[in-house]
C-alpha atoms as a PDB file:
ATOM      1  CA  UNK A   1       0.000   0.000   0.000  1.00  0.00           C
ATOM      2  CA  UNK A   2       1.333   3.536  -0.742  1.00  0.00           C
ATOM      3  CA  UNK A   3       0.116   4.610   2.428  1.00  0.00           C
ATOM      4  CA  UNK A   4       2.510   2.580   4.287  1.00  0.00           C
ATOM      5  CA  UNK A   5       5.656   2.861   1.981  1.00  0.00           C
ATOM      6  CA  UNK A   6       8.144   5.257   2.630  1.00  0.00           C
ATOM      7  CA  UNK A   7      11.509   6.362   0.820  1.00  0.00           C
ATOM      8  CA  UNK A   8      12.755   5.484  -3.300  1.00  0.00           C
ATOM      9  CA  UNK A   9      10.024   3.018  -3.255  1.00  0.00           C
ATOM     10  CA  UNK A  10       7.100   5.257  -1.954  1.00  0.00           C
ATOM     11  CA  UNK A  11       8.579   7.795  -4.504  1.00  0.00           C
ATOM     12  CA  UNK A  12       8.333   5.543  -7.388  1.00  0.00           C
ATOM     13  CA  UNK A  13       5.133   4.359  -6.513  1.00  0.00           C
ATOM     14  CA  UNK A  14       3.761   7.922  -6.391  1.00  0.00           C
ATOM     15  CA  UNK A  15       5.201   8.465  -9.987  1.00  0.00           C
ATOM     16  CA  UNK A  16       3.216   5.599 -11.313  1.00  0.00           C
ATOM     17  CA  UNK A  17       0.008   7.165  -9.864  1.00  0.00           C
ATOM     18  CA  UNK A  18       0.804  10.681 -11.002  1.00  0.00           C
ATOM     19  CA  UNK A  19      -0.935  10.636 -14.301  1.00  0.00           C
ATOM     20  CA  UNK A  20      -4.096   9.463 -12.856  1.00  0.00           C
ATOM     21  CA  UNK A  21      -4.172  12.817 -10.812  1.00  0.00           C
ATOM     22  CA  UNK A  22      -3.830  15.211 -14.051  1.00  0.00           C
ATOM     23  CA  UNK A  23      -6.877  17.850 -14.511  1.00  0.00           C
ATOM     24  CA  UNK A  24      -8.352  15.877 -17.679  1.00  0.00           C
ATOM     25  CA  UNK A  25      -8.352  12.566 -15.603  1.00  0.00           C
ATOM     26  CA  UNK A  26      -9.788  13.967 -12.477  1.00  0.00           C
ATOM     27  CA  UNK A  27     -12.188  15.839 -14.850  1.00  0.00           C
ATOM     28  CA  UNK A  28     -13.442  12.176 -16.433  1.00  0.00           C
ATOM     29  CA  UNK A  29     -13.795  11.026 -12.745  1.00  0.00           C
ATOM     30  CA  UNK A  30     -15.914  14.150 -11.649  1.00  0.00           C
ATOM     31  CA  UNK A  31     -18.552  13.004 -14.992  1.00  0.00           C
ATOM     32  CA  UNK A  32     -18.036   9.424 -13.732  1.00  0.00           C
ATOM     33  CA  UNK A  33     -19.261  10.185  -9.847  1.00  0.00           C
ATOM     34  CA  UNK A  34     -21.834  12.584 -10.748  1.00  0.00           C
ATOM     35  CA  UNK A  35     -23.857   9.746 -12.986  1.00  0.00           C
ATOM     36  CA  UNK A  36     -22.763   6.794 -10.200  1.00  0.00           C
ATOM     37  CA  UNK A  37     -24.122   8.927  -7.306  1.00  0.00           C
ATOM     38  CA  UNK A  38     -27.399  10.310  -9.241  1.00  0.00           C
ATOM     39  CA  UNK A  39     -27.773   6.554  -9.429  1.00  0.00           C
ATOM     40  CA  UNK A  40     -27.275   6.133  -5.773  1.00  0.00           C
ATOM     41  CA  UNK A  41     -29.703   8.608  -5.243  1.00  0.00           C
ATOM     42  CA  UNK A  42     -32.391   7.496  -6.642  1.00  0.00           C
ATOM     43  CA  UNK A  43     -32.110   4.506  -5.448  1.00  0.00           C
ATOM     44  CA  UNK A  44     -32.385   5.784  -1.553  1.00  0.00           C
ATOM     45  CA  UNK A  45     -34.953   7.843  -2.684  1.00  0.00           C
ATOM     46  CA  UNK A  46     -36.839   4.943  -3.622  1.00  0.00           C
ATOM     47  CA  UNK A  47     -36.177   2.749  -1.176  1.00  0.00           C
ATOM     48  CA  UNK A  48     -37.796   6.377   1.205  1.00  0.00           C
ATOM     49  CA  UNK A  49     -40.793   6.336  -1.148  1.00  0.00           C
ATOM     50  CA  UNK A  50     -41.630   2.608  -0.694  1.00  0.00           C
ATOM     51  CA  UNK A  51     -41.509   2.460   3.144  1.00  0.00           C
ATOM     52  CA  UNK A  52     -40.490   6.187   4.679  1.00  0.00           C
ATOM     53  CA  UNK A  53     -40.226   3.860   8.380  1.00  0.00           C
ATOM     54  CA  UNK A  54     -38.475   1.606   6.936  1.00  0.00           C
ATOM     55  CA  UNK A  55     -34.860   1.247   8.745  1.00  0.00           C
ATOM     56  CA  UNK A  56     -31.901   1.614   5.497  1.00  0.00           C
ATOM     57  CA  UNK A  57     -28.546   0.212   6.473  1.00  0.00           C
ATOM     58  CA  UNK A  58     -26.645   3.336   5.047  1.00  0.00           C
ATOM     59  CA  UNK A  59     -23.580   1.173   5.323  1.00  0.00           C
ATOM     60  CA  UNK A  60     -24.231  -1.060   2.954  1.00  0.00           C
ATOM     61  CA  UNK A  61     -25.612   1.378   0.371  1.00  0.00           C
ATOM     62  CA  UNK A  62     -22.328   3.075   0.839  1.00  0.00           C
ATOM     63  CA  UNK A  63     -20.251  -0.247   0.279  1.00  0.00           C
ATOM     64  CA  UNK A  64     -21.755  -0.596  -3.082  1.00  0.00           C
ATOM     65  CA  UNK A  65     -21.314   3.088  -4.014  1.00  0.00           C
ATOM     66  CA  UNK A  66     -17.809   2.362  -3.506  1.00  0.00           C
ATOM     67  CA  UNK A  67     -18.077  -0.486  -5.135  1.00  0.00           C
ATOM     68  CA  UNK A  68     -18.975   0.972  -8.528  1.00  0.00           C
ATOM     69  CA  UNK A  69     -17.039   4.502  -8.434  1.00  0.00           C
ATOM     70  CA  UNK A  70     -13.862   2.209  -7.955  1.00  0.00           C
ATOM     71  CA  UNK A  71     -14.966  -0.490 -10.815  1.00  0.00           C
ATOM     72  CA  UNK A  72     -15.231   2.359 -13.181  1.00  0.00           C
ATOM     73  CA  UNK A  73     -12.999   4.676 -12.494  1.00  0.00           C
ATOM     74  CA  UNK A  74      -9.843   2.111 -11.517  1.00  0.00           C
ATOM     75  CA  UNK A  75     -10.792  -0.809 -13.894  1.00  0.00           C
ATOM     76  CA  UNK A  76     -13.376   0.453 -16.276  1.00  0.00           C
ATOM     77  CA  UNK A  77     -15.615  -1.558 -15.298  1.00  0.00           C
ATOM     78  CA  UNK A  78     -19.490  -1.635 -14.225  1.00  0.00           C
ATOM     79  CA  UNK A  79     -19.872  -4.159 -11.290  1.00  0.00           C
ATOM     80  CA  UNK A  80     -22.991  -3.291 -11.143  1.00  0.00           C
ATOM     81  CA  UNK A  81     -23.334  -3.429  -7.049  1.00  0.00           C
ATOM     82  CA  UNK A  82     -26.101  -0.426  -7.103  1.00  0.00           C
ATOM     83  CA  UNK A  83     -28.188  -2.640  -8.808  1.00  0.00           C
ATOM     84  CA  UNK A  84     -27.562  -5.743  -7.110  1.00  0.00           C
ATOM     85  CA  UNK A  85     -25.731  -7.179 -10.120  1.00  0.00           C
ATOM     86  CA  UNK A  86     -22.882  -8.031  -8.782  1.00  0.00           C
ATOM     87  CA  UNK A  87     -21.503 -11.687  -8.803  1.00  0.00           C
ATOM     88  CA  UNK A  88     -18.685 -12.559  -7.312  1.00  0.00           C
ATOM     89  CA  UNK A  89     -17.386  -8.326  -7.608  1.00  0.00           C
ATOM     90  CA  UNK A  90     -16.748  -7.666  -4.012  1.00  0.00           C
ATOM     91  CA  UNK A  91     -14.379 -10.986  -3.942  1.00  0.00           C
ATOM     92  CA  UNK A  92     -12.413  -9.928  -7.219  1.00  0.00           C
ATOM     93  CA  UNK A  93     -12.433  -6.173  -5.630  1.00  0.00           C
ATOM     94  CA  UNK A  94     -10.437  -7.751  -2.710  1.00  0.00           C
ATOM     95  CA  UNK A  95      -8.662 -10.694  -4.420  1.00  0.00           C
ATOM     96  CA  UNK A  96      -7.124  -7.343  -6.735  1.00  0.00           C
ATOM     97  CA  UNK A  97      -6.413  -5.205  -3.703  1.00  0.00           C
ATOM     98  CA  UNK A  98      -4.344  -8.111  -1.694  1.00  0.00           C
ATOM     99  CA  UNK A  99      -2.576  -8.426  -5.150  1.00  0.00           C
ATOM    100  CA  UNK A 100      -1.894  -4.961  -5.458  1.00  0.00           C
ATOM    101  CA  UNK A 101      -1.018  -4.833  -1.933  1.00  0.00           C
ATOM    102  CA  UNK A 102       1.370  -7.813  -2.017  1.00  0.00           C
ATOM    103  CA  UNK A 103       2.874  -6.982  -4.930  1.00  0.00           C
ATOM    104  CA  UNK A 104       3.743  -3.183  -4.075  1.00  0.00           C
END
């Protein structure tokens, strides 16, 4: 994890991530959260609408939000968690982050 490196190798690390932090990249990831959470929304807006006493687990809601910002904007790809789509994402979301972790 970057977080936890220090010295030539945190540096070198950081370089790698640089061009993911440039103005037009951030820019694509502003359009890419705006449509992901307008999704979310709605969806908790719904879920309001069809029982407003109804207890919602925020936390969960929030794992899948997570979910999809970082399928699309780290691996372009739509795991589909908002929707309840998602297979076996959350276990290849973690099975990549040991990797990365291990590996770096």
């Amino acid at each position: 994890s970057l977080i936890r490196q220090e010295g030539k190798k945190w540096r070198d690390n950081r370089n790698l991530l640089r061009p993911s932090f440039n103005l037009k990249s951030l820019t694509q990831y502003f359009t890419t959260f705006k449509t992901i959470i307008t999704k979310f929304d709605k969806i908790l807006k719904q879920e309001i609408e069809n029982d407003p006493d109804k207890y919602i687990n925020i936390h969960s809601y929030m794992i899948k939000l997570t979910v999809d910002i970082l399928g699309e904007v780290g691996f372009g790809l739509n795991f589909g968690a908002l929707d309840d789509k998602m297979v076996d994402a959350l276990g290849l979301l973690g099975s990549i982050m040991m990797y990365m972790g291990n590996k770096y």
